[in-house]
N, C-alpha and C. Protein backbone atom coordinates (compact mmCIF):
# COMPACT_ATOMS: atom_id res chain seq x y z
N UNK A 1 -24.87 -38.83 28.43
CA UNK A 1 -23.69 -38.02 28.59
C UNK A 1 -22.63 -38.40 27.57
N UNK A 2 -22.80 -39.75 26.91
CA UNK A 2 -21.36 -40.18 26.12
C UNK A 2 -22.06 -39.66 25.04
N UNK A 3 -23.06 -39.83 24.45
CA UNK A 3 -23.56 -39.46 23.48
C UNK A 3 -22.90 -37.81 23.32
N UNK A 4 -23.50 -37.07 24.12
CA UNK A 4 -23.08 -35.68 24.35
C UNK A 4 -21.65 -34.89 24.22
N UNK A 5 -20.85 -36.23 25.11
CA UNK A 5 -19.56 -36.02 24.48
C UNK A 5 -18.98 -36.42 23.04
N UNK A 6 -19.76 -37.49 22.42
CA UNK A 6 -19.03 -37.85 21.08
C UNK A 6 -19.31 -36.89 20.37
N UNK A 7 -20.60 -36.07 20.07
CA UNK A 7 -21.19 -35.24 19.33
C UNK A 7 -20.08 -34.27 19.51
N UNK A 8 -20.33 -33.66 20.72
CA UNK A 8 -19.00 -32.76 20.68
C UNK A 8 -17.65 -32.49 20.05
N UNK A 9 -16.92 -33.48 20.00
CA UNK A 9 -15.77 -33.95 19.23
C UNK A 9 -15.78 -34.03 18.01
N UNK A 10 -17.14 -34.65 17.45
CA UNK A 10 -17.29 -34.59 16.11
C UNK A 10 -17.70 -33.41 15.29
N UNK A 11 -18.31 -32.36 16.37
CA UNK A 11 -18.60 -30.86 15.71
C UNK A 11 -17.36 -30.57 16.09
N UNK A 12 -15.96 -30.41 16.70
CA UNK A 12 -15.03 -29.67 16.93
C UNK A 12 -14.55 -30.35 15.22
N UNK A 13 -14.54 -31.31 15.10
CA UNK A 13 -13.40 -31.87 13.79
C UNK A 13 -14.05 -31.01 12.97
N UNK A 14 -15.31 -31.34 12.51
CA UNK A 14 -15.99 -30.85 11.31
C UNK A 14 -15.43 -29.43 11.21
N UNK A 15 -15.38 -28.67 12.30
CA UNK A 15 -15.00 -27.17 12.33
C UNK A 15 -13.52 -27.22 12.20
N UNK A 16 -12.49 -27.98 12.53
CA UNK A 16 -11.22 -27.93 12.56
C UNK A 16 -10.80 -27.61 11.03
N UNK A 17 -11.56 -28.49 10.85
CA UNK A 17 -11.25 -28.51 9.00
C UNK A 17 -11.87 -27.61 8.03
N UNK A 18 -12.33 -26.82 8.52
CA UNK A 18 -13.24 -25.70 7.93
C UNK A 18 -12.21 -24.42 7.34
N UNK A 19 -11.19 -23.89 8.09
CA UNK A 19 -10.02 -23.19 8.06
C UNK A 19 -9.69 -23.20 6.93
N UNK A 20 -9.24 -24.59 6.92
CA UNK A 20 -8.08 -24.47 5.76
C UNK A 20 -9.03 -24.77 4.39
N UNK A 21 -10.03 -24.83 4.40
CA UNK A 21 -10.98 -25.22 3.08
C UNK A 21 -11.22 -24.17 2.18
N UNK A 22 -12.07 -23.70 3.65
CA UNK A 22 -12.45 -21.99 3.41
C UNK A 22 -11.26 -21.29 2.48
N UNK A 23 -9.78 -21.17 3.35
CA UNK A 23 -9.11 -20.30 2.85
C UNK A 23 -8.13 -20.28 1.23
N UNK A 24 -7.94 -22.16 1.01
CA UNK A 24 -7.60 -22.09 -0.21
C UNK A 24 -9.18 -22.00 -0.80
N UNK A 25 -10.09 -22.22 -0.73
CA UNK A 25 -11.22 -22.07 -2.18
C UNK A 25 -11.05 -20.46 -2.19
N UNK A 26 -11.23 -19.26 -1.24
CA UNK A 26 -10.73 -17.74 -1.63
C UNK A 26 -9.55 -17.40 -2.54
N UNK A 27 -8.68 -17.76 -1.96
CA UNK A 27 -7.21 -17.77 -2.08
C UNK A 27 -7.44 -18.65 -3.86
N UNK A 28 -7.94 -19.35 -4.03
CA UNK A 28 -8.00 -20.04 -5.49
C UNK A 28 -9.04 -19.19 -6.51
N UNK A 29 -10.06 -18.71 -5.66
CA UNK A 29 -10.67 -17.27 -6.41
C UNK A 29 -9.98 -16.28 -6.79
N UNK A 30 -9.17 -15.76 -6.01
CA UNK A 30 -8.57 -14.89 -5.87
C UNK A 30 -7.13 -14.91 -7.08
N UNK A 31 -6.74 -15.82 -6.97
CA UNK A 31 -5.94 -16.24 -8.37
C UNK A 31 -6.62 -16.45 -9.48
N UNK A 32 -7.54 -17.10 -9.80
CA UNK A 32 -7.77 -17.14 -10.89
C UNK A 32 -8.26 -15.54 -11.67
N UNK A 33 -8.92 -14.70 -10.68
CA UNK A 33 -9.40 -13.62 -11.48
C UNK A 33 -7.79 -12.57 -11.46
N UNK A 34 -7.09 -12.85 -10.82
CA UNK A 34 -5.79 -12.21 -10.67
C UNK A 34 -4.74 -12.76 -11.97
N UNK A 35 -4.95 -14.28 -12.41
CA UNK A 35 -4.34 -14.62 -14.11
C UNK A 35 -5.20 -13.72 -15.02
N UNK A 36 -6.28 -13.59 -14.62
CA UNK A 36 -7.35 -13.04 -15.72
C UNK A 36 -7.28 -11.94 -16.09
N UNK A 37 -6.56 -11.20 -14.50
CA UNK A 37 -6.46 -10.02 -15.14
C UNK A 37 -5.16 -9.73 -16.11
N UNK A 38 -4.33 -10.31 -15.48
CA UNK A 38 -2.43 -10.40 -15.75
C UNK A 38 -3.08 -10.40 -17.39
N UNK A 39 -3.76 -11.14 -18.10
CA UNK A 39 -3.71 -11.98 -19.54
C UNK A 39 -4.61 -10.76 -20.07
N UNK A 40 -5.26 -9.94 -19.63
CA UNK A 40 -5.87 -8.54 -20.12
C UNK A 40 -5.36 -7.29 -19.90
N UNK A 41 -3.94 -7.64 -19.95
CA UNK A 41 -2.92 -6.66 -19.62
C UNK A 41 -3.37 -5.42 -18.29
N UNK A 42 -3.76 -6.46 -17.59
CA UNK A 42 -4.19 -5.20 -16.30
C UNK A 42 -2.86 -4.58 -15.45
N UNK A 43 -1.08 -5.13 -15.58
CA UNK A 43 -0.47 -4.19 -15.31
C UNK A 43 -0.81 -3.21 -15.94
N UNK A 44 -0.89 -3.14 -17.47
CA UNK A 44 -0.49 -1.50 -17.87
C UNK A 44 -1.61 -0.41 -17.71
N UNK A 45 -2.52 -1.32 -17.81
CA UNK A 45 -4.06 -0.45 -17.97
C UNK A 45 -4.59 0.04 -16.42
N UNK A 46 -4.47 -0.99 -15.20
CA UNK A 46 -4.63 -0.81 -14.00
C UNK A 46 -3.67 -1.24 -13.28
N UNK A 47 -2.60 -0.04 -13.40
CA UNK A 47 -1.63 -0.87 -12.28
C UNK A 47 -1.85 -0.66 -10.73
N UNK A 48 -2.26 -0.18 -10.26
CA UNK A 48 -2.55 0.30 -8.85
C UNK A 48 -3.34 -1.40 -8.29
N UNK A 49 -4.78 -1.38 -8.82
CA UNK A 49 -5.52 -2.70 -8.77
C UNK A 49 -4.86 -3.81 -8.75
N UNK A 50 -3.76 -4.12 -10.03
CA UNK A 50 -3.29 -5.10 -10.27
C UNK A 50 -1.84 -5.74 -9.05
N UNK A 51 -1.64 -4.51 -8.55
CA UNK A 51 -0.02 -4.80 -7.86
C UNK A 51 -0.62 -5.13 -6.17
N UNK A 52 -1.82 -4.65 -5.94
CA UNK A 52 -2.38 -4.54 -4.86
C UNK A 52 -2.76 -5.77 -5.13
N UNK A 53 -3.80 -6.44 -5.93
CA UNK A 53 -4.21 -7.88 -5.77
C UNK A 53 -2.78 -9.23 -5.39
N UNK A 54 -1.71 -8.71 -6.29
CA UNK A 54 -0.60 -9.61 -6.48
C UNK A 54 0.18 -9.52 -5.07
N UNK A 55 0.19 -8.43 -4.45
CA UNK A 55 0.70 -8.29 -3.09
C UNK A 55 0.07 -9.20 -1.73
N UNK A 56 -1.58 -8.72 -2.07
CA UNK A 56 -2.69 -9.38 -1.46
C UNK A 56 -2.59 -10.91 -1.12
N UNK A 57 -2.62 -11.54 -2.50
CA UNK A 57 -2.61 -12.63 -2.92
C UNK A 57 -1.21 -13.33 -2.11
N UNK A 58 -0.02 -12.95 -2.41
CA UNK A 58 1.06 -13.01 -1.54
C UNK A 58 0.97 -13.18 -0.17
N UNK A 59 0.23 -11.95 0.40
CA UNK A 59 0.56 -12.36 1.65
C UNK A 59 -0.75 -13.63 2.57
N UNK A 60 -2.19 -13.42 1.71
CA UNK A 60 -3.06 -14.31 1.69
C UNK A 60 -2.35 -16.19 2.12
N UNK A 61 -1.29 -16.40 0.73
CA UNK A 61 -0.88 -17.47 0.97
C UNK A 61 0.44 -17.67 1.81
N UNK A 62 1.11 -16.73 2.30
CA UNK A 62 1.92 -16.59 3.77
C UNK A 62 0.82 -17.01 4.89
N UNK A 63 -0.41 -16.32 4.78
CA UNK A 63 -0.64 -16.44 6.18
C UNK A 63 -1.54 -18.01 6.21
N UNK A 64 -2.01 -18.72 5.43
CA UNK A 64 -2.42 -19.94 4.75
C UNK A 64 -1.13 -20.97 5.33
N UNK A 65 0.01 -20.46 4.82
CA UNK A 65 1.39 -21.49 5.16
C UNK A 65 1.79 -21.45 6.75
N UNK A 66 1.47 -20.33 7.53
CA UNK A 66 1.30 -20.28 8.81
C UNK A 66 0.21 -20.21 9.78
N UNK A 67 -1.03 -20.75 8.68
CA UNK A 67 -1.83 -21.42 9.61
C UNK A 67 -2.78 -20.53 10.39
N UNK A 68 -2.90 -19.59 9.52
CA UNK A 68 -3.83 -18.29 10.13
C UNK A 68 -4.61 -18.01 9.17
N UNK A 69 -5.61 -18.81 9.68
CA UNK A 69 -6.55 -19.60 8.42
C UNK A 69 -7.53 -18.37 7.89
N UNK A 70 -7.81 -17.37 9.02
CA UNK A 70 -8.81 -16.68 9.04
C UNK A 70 -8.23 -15.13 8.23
N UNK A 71 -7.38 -14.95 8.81
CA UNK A 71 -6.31 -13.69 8.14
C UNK A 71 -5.92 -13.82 6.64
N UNK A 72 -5.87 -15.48 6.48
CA UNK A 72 -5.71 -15.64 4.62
C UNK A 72 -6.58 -15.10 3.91
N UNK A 73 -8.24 -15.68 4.53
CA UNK A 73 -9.60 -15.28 4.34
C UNK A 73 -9.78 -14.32 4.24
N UNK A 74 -9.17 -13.04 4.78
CA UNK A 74 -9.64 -11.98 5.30
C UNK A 74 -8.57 -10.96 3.79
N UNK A 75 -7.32 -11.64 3.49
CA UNK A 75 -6.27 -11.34 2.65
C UNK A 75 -6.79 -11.36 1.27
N UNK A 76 -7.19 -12.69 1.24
CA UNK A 76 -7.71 -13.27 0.12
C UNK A 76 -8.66 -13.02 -0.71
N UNK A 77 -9.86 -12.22 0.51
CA UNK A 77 -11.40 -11.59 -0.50
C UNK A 77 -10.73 -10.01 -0.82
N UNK A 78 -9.72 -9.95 -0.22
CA UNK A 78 -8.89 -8.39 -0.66
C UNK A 78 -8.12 -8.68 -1.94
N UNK A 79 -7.40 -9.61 -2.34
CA UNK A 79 -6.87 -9.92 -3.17
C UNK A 79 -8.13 -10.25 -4.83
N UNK A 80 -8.95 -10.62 -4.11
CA UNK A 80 -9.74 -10.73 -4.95
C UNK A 80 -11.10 -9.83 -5.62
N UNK A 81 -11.20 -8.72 -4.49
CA UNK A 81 -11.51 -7.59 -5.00
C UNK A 81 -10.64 -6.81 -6.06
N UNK A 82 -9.03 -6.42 -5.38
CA UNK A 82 -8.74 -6.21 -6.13
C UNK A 82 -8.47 -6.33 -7.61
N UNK A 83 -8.39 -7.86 -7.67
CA UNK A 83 -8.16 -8.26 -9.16
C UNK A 83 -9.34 -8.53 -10.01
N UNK A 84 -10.55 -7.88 -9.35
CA UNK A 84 -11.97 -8.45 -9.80
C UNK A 84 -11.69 -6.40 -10.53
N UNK A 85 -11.40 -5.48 -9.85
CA UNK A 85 -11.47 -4.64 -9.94
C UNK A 85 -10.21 -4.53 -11.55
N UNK A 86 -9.69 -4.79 -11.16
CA UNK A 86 -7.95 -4.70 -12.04
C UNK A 86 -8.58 -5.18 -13.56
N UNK A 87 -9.27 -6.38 -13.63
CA UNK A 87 -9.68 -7.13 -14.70
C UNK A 87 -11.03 -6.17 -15.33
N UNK A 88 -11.81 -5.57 -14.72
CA UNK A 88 -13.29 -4.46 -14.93
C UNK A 88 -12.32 -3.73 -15.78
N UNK A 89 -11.03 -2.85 -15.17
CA UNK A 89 -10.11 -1.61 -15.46
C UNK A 89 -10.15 -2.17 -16.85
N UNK A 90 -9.07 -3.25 -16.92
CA UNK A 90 -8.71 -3.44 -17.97
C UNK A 90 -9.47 -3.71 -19.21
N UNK A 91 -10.23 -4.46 -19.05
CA UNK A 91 -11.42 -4.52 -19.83
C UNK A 91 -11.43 -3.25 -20.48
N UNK A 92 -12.49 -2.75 -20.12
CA UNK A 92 -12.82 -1.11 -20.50
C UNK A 92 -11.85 -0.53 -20.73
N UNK A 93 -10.94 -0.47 -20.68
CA UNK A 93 -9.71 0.10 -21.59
C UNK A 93 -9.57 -0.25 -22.92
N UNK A 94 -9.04 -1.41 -22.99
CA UNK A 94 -9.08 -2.74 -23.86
C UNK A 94 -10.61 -1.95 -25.05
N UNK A 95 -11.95 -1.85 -24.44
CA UNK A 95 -12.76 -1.75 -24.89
C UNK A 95 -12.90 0.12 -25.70
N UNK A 96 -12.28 0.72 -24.93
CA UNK A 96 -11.98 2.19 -25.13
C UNK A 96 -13.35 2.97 -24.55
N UNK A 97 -13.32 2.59 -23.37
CA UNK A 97 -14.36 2.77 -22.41
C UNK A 97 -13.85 4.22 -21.69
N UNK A 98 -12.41 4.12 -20.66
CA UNK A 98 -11.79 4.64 -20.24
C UNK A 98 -10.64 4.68 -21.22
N UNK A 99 -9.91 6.19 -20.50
CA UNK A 99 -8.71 6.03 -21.12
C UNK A 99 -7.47 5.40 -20.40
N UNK A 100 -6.68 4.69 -21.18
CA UNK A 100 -5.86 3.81 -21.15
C UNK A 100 -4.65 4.21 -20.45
N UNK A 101 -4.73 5.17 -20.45
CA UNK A 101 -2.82 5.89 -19.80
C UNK A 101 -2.63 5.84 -18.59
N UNK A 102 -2.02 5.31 -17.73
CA UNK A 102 -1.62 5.36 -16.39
C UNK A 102 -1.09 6.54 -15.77
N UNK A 103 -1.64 6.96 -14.34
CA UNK A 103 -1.30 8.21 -13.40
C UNK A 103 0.19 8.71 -14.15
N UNK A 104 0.56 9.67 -14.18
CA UNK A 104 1.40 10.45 -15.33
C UNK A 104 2.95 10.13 -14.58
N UNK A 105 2.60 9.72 -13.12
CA UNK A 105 4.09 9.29 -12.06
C UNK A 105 4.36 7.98 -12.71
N UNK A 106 3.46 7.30 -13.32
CA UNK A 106 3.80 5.72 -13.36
C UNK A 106 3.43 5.58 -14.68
N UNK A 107 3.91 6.38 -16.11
CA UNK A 107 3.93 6.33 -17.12
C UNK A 107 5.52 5.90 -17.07
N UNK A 108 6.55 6.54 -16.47
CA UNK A 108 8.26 6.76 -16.73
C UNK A 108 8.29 4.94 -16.41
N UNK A 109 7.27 4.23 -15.39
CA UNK A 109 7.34 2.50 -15.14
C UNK A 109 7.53 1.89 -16.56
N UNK A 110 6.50 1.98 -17.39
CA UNK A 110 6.19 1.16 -18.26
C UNK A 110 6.59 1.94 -19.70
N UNK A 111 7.44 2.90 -19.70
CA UNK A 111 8.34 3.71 -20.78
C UNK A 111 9.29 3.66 -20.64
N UNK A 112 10.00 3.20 -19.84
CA UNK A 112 11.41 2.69 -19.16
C UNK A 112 12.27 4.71 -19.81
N UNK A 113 11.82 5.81 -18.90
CA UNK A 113 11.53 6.54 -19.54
C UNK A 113 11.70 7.66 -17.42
N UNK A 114 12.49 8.54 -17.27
CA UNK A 114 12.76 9.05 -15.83
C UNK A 114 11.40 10.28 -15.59
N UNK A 115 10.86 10.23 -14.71
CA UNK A 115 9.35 10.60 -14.56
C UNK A 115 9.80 11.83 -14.46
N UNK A 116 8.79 12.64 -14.97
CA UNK A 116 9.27 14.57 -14.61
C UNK A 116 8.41 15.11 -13.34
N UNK A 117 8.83 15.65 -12.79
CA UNK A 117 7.98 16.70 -11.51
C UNK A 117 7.16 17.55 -11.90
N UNK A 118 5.96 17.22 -11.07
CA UNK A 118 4.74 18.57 -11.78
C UNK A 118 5.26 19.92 -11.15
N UNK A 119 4.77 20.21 -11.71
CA UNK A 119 5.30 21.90 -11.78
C UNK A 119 4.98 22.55 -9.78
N UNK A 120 6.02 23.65 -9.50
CA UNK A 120 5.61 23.57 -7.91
C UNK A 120 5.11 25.16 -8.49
N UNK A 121 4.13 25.14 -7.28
CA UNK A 121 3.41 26.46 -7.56
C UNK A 121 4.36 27.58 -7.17
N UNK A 122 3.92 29.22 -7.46
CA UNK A 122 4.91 29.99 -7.24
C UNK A 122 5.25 30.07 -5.55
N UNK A 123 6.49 30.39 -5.00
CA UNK A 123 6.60 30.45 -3.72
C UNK A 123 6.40 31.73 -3.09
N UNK A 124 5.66 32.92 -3.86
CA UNK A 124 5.59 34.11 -3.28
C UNK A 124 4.14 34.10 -3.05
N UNK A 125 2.99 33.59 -3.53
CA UNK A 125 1.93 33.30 -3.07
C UNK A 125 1.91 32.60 -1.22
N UNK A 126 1.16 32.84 -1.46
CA UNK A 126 0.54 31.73 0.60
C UNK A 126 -0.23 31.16 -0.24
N UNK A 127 0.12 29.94 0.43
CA UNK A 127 -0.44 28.27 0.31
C UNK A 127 -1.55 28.17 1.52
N UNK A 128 -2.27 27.85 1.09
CA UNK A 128 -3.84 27.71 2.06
C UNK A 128 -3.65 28.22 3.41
N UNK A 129 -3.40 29.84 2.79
CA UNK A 129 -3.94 31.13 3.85
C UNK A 129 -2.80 31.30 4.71
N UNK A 130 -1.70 30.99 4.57
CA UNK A 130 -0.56 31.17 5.48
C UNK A 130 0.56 31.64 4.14
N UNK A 131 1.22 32.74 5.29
CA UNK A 131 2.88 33.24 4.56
C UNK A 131 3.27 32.46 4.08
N UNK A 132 4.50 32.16 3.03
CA UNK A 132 5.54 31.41 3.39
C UNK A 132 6.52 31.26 3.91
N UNK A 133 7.01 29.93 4.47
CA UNK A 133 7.95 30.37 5.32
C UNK A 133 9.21 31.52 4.93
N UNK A 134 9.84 32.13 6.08
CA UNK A 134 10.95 32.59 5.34
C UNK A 134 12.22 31.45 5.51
N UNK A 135 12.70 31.91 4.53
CA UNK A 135 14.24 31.47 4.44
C UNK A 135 15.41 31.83 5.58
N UNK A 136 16.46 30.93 6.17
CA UNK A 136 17.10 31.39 6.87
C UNK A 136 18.05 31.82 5.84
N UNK A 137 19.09 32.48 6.69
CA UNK A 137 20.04 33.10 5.88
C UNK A 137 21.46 32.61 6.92
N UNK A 138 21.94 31.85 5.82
CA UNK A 138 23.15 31.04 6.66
C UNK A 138 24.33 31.85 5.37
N UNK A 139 25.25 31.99 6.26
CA UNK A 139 26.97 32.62 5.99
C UNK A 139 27.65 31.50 6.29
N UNK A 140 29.05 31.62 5.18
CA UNK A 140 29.87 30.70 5.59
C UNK A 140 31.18 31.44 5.13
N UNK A 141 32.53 31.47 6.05
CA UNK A 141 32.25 30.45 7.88
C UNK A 141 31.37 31.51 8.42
N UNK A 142 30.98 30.63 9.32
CA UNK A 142 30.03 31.34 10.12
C UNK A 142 30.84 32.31 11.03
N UNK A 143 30.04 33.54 11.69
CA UNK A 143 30.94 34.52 12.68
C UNK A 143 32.11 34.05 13.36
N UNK A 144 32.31 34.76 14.13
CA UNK A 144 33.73 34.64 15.24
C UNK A 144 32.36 34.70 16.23
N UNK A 145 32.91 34.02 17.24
CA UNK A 145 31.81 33.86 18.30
C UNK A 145 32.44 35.45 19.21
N UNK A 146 31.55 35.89 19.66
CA UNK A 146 31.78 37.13 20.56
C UNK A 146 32.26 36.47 21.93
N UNK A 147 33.56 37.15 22.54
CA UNK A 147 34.10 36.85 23.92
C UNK A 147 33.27 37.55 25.30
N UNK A 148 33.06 36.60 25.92
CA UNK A 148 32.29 36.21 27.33
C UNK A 148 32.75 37.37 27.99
N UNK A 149 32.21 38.72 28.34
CA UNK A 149 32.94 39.50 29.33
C UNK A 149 33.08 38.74 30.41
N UNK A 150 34.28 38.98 31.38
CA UNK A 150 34.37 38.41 32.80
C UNK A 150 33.63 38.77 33.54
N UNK A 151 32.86 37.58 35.18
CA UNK A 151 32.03 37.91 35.47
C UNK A 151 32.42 38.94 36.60
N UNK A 152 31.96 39.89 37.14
CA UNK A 152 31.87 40.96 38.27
C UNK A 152 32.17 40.25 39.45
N UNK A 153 33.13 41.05 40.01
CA UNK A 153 34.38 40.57 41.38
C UNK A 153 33.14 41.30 42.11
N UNK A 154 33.17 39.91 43.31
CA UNK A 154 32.17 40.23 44.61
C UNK A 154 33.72 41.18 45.28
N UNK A 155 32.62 42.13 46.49
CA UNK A 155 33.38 43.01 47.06
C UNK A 155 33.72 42.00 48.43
N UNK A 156 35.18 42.33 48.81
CA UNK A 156 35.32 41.64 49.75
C UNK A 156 35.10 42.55 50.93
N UNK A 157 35.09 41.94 52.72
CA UNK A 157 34.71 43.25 53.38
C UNK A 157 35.87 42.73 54.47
C-alpha cells in the first residue's frame, strides 16, 4: 500500500510539471517562426496572418503568466499556425509567386494614404430579390399636432 501511495505522488509531480513545459516549448515555437516572419516582411505582404499570430502569441503568454497552462497551448499552436502561415505568404511574395499587394482596405495602412469606398451598387435595383427599402419622408418642423375633439357627454336621466 506505501509503495502504491509513493508511486502516486510521484506520477502527480511528474504531471504537475508537464504544464508549464509543454506551454513555453509552443509558445517558443510560436515566436520564433513569428520573428521569421516579422524579418520577411510578413506585415506588408501578409498582414491578416501576421497580426493574428502577434495577437495569438500575446495572449498565449497572458494565459502562461496566469497559469492556464493548457489555454496557452491551445493559444500558442494558433499563434503558430498563424505565423507558419504569415512566413509561407511572405515568402512567395518575396519570391513573386503571389501578388504582393494587400486587400485594397488595408493598402491606405501601409501608404499612410485615407482608404476609398468601393463603389455602392445602384439603389433602384433590388438587392437579392427584394425592393428597396423606401425612404421616409420627414418635414421640418414637423405638423401642428391635430386637436383631440371632446369626448361625448353621457345623457343624464
Amino acid at each position: 500500500m506505501r509503495v502504491l501511495t509513493l508511486a502516486a505522488i510521484a506520477a502527480g509531480a511528474l504531471l504537475a510539471g508537464c504544464g508549464p513545459i509543454w506551454s513555453a516549448a509552443v509558445i517558443a515555437d510560436a515566436s520564433g517562426k513569428f520573428r521569421a516572419a516579422a524579418a520577411n516582411d510578413a506585415k506588408q505582404y501578409s498582414p491578416y496572418e501576421y497580426f493574428a499570430a502577434e495577437e495569438y502569441l500575446h495572449k498565449a503568454r497572458e494565459k502562461e503568466s496566469y497559469a492556464q497552462y493548457e489555454r496557452a497551448v491551445d493559444y500558442g499552436k494558433l499563434a503558430l499556425g498563424y505565423a507558419k502561415a504569415a512566413l509561407e505568404k511572405s515568402q512567395q511574395a518575396k519570391a513573386g509567386m503571389t501578388p504582393a499587394m494587400p486587400h485594397p482596405a488595408l493598402q491606405s495602412i501601409f501608404q499612410n494614404q485615407p482608404a476609398q469606398r468601393p463603389a455602392q451598387p445602384p439603389q433602384s435595383q433590388p438587392q437579392y430579390g427584394y425592393p428597396p427599402p423606401a425612404q421616409p419622408q420627414y418635414t421640418y418642423p414637423p405638423p401642428a399636432p391635430q386637436p383631440v375633439p371632446p369626448a361625448p357627454q353621457q345623457p343624464t336621466f
